[in-house]
C-alpha atoms as a PDB file:
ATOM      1  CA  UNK A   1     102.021  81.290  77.606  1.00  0.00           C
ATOM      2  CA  UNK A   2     101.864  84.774  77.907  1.00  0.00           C
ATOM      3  CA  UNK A   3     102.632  85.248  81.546  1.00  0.00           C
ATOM      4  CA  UNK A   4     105.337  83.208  80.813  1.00  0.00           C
ATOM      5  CA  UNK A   5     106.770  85.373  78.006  1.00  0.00           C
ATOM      6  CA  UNK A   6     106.275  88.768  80.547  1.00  0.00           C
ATOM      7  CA  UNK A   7     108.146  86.863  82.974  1.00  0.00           C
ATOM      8  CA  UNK A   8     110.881  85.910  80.667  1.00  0.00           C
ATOM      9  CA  UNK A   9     111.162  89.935  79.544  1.00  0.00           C
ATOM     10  CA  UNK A  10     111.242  91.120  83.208  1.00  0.00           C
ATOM     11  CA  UNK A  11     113.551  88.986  84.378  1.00  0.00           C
ATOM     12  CA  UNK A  12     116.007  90.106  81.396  1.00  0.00           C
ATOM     13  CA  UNK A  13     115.401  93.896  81.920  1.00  0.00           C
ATOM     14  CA  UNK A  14     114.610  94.323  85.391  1.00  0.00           C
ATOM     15  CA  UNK A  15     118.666  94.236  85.677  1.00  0.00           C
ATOM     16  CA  UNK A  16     119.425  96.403  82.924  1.00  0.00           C
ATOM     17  CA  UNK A  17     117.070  98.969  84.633  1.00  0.00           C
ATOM     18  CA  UNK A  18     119.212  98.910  87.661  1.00  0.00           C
ATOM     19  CA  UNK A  19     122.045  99.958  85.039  1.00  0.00           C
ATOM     20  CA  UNK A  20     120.329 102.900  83.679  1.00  0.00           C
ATOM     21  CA  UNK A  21     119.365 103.976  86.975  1.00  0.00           C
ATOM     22  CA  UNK A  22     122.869 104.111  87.987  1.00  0.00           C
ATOM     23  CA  UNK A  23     124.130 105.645  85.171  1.00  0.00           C
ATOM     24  CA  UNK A  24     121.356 108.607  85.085  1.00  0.00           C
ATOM     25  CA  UNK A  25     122.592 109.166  89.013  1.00  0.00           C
ATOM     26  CA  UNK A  26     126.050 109.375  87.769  1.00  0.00           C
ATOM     27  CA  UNK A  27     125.477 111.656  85.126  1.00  0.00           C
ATOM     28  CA  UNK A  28     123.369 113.518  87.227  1.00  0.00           C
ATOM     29  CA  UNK A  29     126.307 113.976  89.942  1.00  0.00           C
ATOM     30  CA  UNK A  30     128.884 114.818  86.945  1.00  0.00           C
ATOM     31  CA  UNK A  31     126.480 117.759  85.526  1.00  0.00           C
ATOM     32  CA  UNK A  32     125.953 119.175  88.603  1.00  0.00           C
ATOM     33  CA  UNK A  33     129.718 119.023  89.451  1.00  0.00           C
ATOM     34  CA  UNK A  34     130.339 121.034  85.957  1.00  0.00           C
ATOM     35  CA  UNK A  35     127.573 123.852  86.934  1.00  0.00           C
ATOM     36  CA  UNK A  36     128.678 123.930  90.152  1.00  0.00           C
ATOM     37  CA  UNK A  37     132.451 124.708  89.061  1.00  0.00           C
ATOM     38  CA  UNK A  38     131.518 127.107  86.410  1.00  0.00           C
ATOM     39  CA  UNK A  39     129.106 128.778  88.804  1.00  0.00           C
ATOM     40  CA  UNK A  40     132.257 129.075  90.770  1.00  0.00           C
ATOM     41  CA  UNK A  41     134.275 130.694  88.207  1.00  0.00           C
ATOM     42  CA  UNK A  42     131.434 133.514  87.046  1.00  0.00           C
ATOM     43  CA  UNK A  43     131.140 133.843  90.610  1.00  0.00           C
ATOM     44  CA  UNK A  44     135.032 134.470  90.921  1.00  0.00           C
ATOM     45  CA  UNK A  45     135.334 137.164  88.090  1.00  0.00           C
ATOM     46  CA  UNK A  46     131.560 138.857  88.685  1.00  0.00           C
ATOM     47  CA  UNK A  47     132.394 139.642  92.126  1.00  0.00           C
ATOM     48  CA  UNK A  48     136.242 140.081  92.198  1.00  0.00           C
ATOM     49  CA  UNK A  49     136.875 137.442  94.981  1.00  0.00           C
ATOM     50  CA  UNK A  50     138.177 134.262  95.014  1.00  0.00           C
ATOM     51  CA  UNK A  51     135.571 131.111  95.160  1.00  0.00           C
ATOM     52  CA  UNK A  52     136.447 127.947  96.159  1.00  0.00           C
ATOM     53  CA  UNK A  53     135.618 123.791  95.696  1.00  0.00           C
ATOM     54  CA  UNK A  54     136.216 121.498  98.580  1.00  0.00           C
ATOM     55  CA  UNK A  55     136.350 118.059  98.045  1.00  0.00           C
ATOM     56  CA  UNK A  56     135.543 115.499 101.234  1.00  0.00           C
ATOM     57  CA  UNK A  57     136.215 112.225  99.573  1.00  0.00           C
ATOM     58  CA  UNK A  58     136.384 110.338 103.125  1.00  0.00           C
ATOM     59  CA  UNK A  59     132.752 111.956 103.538  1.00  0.00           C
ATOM     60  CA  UNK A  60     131.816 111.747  99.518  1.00  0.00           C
ATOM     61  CA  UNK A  61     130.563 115.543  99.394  1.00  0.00           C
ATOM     62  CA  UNK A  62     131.897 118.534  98.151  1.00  0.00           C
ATOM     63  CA  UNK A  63     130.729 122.002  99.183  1.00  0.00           C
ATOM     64  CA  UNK A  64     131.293 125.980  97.525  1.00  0.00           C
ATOM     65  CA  UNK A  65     133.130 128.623  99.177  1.00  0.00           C
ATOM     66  CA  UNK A  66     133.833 132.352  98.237  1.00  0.00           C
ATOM     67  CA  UNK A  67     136.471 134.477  99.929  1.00  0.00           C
ATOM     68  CA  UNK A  68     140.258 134.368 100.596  1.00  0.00           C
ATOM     69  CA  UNK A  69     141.396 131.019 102.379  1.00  0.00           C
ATOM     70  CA  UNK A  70     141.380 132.446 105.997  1.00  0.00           C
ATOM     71  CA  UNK A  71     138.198 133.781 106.239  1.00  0.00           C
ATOM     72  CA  UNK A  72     136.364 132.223 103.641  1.00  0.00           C
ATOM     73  CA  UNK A  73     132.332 131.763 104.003  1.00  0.00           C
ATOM     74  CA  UNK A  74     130.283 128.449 102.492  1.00  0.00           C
ATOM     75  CA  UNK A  75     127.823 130.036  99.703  1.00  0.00           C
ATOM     76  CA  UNK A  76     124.276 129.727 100.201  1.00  0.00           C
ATOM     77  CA  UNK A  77     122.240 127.652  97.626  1.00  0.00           C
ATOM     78  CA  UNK A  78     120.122 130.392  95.514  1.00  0.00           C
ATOM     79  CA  UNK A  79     116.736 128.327  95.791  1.00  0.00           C
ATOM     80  CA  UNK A  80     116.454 127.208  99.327  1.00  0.00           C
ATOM     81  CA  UNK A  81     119.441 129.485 101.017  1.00  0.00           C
ATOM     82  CA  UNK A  82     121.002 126.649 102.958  1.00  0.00           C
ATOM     83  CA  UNK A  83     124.739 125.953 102.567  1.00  0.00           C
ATOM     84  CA  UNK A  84     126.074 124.330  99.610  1.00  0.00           C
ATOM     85  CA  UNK A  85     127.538 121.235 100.820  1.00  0.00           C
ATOM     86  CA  UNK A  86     126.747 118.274  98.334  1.00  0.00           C
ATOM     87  CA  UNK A  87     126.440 115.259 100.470  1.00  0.00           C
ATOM     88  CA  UNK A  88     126.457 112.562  97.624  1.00  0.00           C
ATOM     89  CA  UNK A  89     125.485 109.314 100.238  1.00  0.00           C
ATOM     90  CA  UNK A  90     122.307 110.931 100.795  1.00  0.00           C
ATOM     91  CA  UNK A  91     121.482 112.864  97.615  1.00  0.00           C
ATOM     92  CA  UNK A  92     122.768 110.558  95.124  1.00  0.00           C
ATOM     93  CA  UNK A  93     122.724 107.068  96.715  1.00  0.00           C
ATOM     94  CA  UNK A  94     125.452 104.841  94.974  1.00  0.00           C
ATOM     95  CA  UNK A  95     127.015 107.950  93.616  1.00  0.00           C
ATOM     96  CA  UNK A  96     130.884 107.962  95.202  1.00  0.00           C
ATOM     97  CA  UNK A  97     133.705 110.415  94.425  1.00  0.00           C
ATOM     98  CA  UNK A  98     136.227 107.885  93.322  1.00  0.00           C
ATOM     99  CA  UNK A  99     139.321 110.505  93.544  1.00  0.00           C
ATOM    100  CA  UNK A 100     140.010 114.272  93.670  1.00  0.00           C
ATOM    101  CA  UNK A 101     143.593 115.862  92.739  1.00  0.00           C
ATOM    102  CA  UNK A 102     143.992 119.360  92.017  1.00  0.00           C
ATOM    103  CA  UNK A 103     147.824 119.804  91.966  1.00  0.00           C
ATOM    104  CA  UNK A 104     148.315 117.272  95.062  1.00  0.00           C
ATOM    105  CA  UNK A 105     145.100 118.785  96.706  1.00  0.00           C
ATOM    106  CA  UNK A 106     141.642 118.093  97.266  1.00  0.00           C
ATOM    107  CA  UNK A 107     140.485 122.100  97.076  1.00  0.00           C
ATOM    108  CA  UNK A 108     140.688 124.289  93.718  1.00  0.00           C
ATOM    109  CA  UNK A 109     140.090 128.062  93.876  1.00  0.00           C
ATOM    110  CA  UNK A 110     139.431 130.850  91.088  1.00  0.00           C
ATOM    111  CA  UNK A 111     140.385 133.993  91.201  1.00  0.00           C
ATOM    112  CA  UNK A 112     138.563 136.789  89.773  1.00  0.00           C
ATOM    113  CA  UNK A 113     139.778 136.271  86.421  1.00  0.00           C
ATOM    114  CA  UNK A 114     138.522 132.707  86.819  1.00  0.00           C
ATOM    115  CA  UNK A 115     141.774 131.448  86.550  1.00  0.00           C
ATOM    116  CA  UNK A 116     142.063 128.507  88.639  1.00  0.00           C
ATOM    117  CA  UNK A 117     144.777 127.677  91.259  1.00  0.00           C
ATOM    118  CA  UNK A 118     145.580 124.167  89.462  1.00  0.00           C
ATOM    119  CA  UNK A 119     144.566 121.976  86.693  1.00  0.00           C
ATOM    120  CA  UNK A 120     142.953 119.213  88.633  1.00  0.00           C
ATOM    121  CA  UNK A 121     140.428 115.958  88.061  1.00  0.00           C
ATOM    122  CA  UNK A 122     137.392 114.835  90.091  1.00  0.00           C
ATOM    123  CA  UNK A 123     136.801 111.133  89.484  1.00  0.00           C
ATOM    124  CA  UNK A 124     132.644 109.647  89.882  1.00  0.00           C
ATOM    125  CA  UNK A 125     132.389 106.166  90.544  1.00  0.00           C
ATOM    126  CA  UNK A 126     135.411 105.386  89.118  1.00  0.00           C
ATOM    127  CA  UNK A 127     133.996 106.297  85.294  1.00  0.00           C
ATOM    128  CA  UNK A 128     133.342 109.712  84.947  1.00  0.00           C
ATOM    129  CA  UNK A 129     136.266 112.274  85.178  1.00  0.00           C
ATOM    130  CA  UNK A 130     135.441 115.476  85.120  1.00  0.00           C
ATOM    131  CA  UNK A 131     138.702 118.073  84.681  1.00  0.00           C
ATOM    132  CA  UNK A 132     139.307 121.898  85.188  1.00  0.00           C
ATOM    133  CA  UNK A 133     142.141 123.013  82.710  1.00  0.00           C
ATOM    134  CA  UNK A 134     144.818 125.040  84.217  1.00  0.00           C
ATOM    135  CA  UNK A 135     145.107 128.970  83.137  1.00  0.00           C
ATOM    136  CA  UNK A 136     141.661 129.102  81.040  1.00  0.00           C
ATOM    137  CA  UNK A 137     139.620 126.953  84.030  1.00  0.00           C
ATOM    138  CA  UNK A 138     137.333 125.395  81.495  1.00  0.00           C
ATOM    139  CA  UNK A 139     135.313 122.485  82.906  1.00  0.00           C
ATOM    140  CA  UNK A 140     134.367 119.175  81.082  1.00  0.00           C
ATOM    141  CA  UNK A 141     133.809 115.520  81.283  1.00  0.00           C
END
């Protein structure tokens, strides 16, 4: 009797788990999206150059940039000092960019008033849309 009452309970929640496991990985993506575009912006106005986000839906990863556009340099993560290009397939299986537009463009810059170059949306799996407002380059979800 009561192995058949555990089974009965795992087999309903074993597939919600799945569900809260995906969610917590998108959330997880969409935090470190806003963090990594308001790191951006202080970056921007702290050291008077432009910093940049560049989306690669076709390769679902983003990566950080600082400089003008022509000779712009990738921005070393703080802790470990490697590049930061967010490769989503690997860090966050199941975790897809869905859509990027910034103004027709998958790339959004600040200047060093961290005023960005467009108003723009990042889409997560379809469900989480995370937005940069044009002039004031606040970030939410």
């Amino acid at each position: 009797m009561v192995i058949s009452i555990i089974s009965l309970v795992t087999v309903i929640a074993l597939p919600k788990v799945g569900l809260v496991i995906d969610d917590v990985s998108e959330k997880a993506v969409s935090d470190r999206l806003i963090e990594d575009l308001n790191l951006l912006r202080g970056m921007a106005m702290s050291q008077h150059d432009t910093t940049w986000l560049v989306v690669n839906q076709a390769q679902n990863q983003y990566s950080l940039w600082i400089g003008p556009y022509a000779s712009r340099v990738l921005i070393p993560d703080p802790d470990t000092g490697d590049s930061q290009i967010l490769d989503l397939d690997s860090a966050y299986a199941g975790v897809t960019i869905s859509s990027v537009n910034f103004g027709g463009s998958s790339e959004v810059s600040f200047n060093w008033w961290g005023t960005p170059s467009s108003a723009g949306t990042v889409v997560i799996n379809g469900t989480r849309t995370i937005t940069v407002v044009a002039e004031t380059g606040m970030v939410y979800e």
